[in-house]
N, C-alpha and C. Protein backbone atom coordinates (compact mmCIF):
# COMPACT_ATOMS: atom_id res chain seq x y z
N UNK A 1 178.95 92.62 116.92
CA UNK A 1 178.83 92.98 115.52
C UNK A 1 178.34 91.80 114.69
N UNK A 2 178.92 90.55 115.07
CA UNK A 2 178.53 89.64 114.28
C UNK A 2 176.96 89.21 114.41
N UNK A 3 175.88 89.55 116.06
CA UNK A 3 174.56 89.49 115.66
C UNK A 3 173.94 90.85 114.87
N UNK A 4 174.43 91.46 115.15
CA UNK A 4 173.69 92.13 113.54
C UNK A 4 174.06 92.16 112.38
N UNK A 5 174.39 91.34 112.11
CA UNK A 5 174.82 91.09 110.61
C UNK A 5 174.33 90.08 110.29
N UNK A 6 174.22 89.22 111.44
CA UNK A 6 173.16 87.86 111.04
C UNK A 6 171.52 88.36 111.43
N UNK A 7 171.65 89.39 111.71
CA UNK A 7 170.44 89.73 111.57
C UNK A 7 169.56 90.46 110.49
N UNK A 8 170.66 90.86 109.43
CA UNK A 8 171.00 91.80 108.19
C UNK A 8 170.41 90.39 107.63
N UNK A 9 171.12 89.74 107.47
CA UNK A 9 171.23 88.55 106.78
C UNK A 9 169.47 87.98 106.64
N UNK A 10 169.33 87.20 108.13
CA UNK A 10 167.40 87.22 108.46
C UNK A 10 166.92 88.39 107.59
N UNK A 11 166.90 89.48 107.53
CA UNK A 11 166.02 90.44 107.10
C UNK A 11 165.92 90.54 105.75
N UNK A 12 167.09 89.69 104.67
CA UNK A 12 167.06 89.71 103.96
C UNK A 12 166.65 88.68 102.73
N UNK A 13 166.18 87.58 103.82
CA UNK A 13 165.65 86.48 103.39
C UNK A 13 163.98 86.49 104.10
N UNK A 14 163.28 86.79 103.15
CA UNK A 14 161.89 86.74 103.83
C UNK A 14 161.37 85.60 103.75
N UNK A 15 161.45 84.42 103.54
CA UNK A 15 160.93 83.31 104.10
C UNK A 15 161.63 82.94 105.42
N UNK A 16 162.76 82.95 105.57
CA UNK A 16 163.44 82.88 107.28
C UNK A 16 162.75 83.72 108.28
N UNK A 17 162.58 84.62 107.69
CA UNK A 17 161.88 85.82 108.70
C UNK A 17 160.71 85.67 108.98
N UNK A 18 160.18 85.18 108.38
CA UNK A 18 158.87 84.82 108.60
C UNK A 18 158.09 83.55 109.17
N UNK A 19 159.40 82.36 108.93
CA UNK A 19 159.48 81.44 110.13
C UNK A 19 160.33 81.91 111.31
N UNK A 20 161.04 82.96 111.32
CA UNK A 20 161.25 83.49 112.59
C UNK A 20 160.37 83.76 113.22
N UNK A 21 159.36 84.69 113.05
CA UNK A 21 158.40 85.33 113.24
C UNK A 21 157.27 84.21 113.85
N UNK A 22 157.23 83.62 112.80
CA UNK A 22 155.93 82.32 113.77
C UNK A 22 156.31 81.59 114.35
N UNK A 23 157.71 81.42 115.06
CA UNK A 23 158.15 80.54 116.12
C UNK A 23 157.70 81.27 116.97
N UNK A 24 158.06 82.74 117.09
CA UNK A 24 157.86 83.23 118.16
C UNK A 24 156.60 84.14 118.54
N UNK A 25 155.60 83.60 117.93
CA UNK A 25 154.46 83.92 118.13
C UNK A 25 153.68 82.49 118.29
N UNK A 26 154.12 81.55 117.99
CA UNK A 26 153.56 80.25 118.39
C UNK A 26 153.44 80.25 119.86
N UNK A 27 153.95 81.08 120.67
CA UNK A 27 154.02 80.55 122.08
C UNK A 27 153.09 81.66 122.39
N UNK A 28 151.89 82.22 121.66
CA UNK A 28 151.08 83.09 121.97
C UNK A 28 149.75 82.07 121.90
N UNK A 29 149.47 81.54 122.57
CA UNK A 29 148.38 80.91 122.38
C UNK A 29 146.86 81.32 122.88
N UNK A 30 146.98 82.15 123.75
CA UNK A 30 145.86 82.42 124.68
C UNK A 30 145.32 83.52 124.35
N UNK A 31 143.84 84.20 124.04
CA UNK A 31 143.09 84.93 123.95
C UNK A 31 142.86 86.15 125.21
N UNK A 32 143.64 87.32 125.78
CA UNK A 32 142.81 88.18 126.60
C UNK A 32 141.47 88.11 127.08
N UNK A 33 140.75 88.49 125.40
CA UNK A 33 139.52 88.79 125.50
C UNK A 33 138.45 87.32 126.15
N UNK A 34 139.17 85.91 125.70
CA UNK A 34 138.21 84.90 126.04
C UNK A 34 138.53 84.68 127.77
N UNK A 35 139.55 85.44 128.50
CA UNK A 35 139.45 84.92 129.67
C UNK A 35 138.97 86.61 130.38
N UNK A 36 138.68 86.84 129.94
CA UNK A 36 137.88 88.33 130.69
C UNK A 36 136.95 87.73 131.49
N UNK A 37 136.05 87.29 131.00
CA UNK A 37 135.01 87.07 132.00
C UNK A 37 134.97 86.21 132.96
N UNK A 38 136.04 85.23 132.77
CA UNK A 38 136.44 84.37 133.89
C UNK A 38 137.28 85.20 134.80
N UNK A 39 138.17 85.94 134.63
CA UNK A 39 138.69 86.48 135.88
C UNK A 39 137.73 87.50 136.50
N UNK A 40 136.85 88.24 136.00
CA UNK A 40 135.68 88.72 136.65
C UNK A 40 135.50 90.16 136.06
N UNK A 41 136.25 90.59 134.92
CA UNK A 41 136.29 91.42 134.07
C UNK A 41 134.92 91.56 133.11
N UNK A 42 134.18 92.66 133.44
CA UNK A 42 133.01 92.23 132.11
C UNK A 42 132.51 93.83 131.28
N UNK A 43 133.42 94.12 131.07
CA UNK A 43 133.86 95.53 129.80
C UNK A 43 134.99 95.23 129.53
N UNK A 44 134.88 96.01 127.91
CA UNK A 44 136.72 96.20 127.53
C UNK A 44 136.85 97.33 127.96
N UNK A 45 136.34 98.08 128.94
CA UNK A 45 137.27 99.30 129.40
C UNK A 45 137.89 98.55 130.61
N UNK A 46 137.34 97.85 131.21
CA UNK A 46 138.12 97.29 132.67
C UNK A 46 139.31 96.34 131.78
N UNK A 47 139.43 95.93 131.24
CA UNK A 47 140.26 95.33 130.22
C UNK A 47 141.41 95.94 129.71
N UNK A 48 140.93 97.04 129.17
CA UNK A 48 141.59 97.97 128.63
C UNK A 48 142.68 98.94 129.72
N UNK A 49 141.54 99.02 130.93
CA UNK A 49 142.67 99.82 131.94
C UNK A 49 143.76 98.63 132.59
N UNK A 50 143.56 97.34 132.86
CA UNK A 50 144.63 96.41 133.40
C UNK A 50 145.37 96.20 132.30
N UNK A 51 145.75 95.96 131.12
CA UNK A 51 146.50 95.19 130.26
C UNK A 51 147.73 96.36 130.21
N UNK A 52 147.85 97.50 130.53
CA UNK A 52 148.71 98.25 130.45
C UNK A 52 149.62 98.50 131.77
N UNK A 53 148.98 97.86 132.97
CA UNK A 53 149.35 97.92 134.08
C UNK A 53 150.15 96.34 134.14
N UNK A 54 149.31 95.25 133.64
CA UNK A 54 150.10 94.23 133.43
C UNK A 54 151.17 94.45 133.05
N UNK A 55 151.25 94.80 131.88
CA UNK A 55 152.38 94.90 130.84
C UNK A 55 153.59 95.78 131.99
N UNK A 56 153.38 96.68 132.47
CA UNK A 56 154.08 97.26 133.37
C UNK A 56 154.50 96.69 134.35
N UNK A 57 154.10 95.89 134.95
CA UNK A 57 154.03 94.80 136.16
C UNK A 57 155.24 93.52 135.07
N UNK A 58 155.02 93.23 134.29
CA UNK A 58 155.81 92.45 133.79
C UNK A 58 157.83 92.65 133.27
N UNK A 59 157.23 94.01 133.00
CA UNK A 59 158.63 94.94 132.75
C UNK A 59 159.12 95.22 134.03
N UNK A 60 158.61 95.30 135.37
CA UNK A 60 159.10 95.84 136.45
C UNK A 60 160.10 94.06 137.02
N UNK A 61 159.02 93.35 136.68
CA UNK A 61 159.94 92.27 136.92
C UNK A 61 160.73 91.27 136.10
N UNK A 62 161.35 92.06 135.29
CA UNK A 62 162.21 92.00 134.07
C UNK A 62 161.87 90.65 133.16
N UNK A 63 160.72 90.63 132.83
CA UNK A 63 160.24 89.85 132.35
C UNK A 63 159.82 90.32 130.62
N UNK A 64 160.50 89.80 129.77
CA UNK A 64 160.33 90.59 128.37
C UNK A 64 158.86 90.30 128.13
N UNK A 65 158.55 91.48 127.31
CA UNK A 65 157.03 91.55 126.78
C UNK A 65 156.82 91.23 125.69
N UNK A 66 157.54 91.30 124.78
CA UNK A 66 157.53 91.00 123.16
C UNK A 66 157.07 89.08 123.03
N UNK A 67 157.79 88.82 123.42
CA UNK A 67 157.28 87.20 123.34
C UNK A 67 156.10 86.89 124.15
N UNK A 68 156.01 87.36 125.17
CA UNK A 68 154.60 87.03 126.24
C UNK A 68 153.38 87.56 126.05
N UNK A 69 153.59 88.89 124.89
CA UNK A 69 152.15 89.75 124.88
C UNK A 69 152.13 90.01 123.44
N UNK A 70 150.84 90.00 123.05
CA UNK A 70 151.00 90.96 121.13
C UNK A 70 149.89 91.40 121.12
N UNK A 71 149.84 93.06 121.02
CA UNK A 71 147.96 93.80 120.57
C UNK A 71 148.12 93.26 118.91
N UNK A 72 146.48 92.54 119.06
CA UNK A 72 146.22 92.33 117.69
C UNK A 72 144.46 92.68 117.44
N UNK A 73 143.98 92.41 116.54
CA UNK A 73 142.53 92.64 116.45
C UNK A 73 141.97 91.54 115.58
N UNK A 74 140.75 91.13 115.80
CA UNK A 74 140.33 89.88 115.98
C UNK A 74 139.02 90.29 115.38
N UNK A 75 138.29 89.20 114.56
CA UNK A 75 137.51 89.69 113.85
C UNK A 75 136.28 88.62 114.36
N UNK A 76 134.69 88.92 115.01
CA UNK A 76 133.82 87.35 115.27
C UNK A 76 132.95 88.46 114.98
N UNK A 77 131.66 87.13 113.98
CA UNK A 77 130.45 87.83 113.78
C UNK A 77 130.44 89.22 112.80
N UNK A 78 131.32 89.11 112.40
CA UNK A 78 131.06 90.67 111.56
C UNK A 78 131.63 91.70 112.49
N UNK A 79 132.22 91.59 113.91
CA UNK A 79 132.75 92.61 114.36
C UNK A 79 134.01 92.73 114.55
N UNK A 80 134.82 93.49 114.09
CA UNK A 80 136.24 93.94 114.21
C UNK A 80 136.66 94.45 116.02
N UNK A 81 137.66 93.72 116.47
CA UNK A 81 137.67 94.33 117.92
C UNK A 81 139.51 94.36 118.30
N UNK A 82 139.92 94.67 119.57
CA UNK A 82 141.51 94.57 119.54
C UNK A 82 141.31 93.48 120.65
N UNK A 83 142.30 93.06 120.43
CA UNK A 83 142.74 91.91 122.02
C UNK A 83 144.27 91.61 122.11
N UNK A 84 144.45 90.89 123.21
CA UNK A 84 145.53 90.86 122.68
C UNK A 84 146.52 89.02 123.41
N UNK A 85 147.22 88.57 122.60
CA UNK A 85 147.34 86.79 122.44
C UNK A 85 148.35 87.12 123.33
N UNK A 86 148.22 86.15 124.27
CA UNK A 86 149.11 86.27 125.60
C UNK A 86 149.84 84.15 125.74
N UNK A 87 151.04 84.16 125.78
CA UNK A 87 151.71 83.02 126.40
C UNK A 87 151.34 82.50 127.21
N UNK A 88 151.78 81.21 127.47
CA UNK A 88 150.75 80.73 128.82
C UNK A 88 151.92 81.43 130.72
N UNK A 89 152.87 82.38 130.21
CA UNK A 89 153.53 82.70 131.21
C UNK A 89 152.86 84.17 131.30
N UNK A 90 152.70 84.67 130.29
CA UNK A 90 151.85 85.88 130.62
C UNK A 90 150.41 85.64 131.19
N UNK A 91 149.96 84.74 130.76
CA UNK A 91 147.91 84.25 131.16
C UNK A 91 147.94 83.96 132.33
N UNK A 92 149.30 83.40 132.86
CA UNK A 92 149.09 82.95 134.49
C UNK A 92 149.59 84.30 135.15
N UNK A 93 150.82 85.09 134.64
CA UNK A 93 150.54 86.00 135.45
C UNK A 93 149.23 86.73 135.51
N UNK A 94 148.87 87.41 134.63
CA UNK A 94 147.52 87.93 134.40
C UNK A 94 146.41 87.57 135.59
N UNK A 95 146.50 86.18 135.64
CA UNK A 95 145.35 85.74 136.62
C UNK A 95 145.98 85.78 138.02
N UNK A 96 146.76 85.61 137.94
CA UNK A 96 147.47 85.53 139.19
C UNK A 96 147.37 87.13 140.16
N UNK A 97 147.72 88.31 138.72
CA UNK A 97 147.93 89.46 139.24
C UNK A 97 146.22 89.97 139.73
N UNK A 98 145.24 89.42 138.95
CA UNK A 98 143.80 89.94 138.89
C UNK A 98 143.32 90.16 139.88
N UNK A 99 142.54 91.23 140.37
CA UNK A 99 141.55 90.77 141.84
C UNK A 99 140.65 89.92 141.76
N UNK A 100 140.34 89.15 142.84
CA UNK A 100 139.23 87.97 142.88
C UNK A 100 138.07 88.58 143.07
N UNK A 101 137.75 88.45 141.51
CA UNK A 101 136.18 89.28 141.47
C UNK A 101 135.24 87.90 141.59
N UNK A 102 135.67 86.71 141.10
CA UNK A 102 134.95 85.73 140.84
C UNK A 102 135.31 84.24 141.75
N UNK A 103 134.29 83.42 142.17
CA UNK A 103 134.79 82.22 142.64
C UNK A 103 135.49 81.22 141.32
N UNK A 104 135.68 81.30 140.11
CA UNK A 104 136.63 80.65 139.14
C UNK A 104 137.55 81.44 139.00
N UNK A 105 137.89 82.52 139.19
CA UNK A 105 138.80 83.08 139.13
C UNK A 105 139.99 82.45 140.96
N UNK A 106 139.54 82.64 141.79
CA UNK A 106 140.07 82.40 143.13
C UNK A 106 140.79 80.69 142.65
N UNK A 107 139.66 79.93 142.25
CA UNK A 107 139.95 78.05 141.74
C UNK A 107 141.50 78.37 141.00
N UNK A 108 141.19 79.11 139.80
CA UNK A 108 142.34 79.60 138.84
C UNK A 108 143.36 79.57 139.39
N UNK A 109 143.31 80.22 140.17
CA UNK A 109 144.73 81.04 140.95
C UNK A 109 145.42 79.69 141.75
N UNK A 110 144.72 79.31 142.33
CA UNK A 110 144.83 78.19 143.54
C UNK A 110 145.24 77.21 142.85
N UNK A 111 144.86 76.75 141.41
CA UNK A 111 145.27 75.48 140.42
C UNK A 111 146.64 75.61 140.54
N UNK A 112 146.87 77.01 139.43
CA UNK A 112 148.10 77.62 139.25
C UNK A 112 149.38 77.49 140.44
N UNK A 113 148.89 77.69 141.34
CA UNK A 113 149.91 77.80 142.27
C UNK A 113 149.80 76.24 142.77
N UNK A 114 148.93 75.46 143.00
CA UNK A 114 148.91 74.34 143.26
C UNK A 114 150.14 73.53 141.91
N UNK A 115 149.69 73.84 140.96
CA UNK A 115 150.40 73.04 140.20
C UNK A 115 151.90 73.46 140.26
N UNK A 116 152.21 74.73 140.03
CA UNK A 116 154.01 75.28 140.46
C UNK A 116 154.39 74.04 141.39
N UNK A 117 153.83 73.96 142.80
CA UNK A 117 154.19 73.84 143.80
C UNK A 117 154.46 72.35 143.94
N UNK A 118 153.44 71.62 143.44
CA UNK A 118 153.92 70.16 143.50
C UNK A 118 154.78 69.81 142.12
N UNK A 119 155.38 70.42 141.03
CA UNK A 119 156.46 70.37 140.41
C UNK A 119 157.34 70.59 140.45
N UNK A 120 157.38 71.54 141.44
CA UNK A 120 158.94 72.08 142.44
C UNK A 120 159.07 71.18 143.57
């Protein structure tokens, strides 16, 4: 009872809330759309059909989505588009989960796991 009431409380101070809010979107740093074509993705429909399967893949391994993923829309050149800002724990899964359409994509993967491995 007492976190929702301090959560009453947050909601009722909108400058708190709103540095709530950008803490936890600060750890969204990464662009979808700019690593499409490096993992070997080159439509937003192929885009469009994995990010929902991700997202599912992430929930299956109880991994919260709210902090790791956010659909937003992004504006370059005069064109309005959706994408969506991914953590750097969501971007590695992402690549990790991808098929190796590409030889930078395969490097990617191999960094990634290279680097886990000699920090463990």
């Amino acid at each position: 009872m007492k976190k929702a009431y301090q959560l009453e409380q947050i909601k009722q101070n909108l400058p708190l809330l709103n540095f709530v809010e950008a803490m936890a979107e600060s750890n969204l740093r990464y662009f979808a759309w700019d690593v499409r074509k490096s993992i070997g993705y080159s439509s937003e429909k192929e885009m469009d059909d994995i990010i929902p399967l991700f997202i599912k893949s992430m929930m299956e391994s109880n991994i919260d989505v709210s902090p790791n993923i956010k659909f937003i829309y992004r504006c370059e050149e005069g064109k309005v588009y959706h994408d969506w800002k991914l953590s750097a724990l969501a971007l590695c899964f992402l690549v990790l989960n991808a098929p190796i359409k590409t030889p930078e994509l395969r490097r990617f993967q191999l960094k990634i796991l290279s680097d886990y491995f000699i920090k463990n």
